[in-house]
C-alpha atoms as a PDB file:
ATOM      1  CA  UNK A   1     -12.742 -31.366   9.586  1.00  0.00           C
ATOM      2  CA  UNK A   2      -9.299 -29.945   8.140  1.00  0.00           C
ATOM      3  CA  UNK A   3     -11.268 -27.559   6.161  1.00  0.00           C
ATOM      4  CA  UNK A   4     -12.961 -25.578   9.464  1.00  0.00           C
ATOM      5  CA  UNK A   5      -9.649 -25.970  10.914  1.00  0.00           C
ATOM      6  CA  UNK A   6      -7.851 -24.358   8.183  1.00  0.00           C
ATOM      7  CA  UNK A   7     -10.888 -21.463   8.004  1.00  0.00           C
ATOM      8  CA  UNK A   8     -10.393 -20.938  11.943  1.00  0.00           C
ATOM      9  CA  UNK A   9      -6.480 -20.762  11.412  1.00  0.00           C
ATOM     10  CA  UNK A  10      -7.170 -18.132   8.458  1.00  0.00           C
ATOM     11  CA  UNK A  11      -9.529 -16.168  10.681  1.00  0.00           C
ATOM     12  CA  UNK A  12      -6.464 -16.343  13.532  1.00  0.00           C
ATOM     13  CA  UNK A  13      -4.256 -15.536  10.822  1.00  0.00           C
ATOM     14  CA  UNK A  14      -6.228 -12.103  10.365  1.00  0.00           C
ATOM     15  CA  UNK A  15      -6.704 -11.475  13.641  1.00  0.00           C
ATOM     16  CA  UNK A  16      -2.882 -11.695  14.565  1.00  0.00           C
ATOM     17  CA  UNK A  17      -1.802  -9.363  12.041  1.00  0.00           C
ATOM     18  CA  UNK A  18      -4.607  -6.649  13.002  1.00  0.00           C
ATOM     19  CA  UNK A  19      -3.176  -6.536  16.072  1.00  0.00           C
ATOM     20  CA  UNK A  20       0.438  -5.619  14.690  1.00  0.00           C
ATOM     21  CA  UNK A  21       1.669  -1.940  14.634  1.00  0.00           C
ATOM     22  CA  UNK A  22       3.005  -2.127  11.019  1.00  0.00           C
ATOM     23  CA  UNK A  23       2.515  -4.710   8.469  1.00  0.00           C
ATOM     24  CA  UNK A  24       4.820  -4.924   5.100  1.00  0.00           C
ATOM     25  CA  UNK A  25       2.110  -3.533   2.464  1.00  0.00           C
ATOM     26  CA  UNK A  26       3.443  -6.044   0.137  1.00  0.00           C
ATOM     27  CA  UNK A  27       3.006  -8.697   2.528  1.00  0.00           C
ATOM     28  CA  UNK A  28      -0.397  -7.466   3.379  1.00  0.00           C
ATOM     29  CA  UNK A  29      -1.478  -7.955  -0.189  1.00  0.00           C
ATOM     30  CA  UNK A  30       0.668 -11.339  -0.685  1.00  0.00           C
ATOM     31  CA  UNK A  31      -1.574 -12.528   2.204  1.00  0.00           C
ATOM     32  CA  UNK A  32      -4.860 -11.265   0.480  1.00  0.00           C
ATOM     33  CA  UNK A  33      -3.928 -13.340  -2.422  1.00  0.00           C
ATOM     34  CA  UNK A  34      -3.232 -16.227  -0.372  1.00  0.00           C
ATOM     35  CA  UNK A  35      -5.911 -15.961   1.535  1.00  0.00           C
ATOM     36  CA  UNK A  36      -8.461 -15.789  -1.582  1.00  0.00           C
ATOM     37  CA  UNK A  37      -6.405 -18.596  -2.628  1.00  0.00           C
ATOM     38  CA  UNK A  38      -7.058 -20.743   0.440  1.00  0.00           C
ATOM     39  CA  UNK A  39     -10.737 -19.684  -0.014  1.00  0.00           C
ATOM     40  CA  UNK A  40     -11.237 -21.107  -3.367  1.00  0.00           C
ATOM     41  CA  UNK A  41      -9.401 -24.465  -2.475  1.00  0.00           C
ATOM     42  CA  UNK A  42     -12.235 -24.505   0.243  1.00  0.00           C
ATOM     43  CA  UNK A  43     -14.801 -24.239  -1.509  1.00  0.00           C
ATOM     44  CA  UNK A  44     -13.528 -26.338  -4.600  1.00  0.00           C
ATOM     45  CA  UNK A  45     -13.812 -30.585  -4.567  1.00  0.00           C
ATOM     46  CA  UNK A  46     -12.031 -30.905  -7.431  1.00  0.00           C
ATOM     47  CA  UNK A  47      -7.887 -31.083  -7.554  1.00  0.00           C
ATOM     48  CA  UNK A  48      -6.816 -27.341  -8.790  1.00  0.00           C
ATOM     49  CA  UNK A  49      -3.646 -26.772 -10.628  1.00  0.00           C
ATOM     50  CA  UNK A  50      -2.466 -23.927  -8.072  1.00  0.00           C
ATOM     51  CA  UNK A  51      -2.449 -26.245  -5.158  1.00  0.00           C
ATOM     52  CA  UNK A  52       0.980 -26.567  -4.992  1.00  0.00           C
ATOM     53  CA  UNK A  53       1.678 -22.480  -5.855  1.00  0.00           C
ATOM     54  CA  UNK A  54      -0.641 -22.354  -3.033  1.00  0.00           C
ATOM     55  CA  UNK A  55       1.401 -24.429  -0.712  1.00  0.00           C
ATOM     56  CA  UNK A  56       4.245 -22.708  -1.686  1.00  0.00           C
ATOM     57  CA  UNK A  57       3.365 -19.106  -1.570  1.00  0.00           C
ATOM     58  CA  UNK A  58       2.135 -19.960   2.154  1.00  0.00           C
ATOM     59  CA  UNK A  59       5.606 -21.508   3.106  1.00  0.00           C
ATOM     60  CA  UNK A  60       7.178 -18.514   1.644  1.00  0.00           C
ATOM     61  CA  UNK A  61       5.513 -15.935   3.394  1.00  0.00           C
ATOM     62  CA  UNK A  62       5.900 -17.857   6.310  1.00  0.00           C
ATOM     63  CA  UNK A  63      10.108 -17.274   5.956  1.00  0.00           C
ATOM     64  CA  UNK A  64       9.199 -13.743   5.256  1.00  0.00           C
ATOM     65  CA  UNK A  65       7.366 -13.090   8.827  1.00  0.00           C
ATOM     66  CA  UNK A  66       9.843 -15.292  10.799  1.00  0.00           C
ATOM     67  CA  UNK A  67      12.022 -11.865  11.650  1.00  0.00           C
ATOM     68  CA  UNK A  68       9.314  -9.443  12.627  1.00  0.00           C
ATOM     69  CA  UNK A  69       6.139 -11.469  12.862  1.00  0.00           C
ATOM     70  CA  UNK A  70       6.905 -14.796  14.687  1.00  0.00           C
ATOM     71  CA  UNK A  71       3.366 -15.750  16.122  1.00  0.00           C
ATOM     72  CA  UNK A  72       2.434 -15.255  12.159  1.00  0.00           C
ATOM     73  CA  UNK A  73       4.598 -17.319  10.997  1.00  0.00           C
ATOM     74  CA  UNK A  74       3.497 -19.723  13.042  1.00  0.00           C
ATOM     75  CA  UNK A  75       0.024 -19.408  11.669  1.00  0.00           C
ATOM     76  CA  UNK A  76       1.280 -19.560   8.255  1.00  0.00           C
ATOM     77  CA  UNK A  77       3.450 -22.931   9.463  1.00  0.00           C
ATOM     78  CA  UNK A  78       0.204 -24.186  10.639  1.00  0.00           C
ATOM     79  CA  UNK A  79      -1.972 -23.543   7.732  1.00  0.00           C
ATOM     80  CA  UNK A  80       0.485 -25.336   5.400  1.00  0.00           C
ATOM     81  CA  UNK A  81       0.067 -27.919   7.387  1.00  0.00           C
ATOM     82  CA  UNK A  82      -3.411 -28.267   7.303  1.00  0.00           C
ATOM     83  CA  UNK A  83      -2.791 -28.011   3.824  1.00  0.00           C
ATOM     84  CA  UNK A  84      -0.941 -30.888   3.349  1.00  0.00           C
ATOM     85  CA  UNK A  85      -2.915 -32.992   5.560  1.00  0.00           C
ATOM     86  CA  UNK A  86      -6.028 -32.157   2.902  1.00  0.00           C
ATOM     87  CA  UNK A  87      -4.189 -33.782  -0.007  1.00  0.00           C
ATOM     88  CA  UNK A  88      -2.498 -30.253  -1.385  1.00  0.00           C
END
């Protein structure tokens, strides 16, 4: 259940941001790696060691868009919850 959850939030995520005017580059590729991140946990049964670094780069970015992005931050708040709610 958490896991199409998490891929809906991901997809809102995306959405969200492509309807923004201007987007950090930076962040747009921290996201990418985040995202790819999120992707493999997905698709993985087995505990991974970047859980946590995953965790944590999501709560990080998430204090990054609170100034200029809020309803992404939001998303980003959301996903690490979902996160923690599936064991990472």
């Amino acid at each position: 259940m958490e896991r199409e959850q998490l891929k809906q939030t991901l997809r809102s995520l995306h959405e969200e941001l492509e309807s923004q005017d201007a987007v950090d580059p930076e962040l747009t590729e921290l996201l990418g790696t985040l995202d790819q991140d999120i992707h493999h946990l997905i698709n993985q049964s087995a505990e991974a060691p970047q859980m946590g670094s995953t965790v944590d780069a999501a709560e990080s970015l998430a204090a990054r868009f609170a100034a200029t992005h809020p309803r992404a931050e939001a998303i980003l708040q959301e996903i690490v919850a979902l996160l923690g709610r599936m064991g990472v």
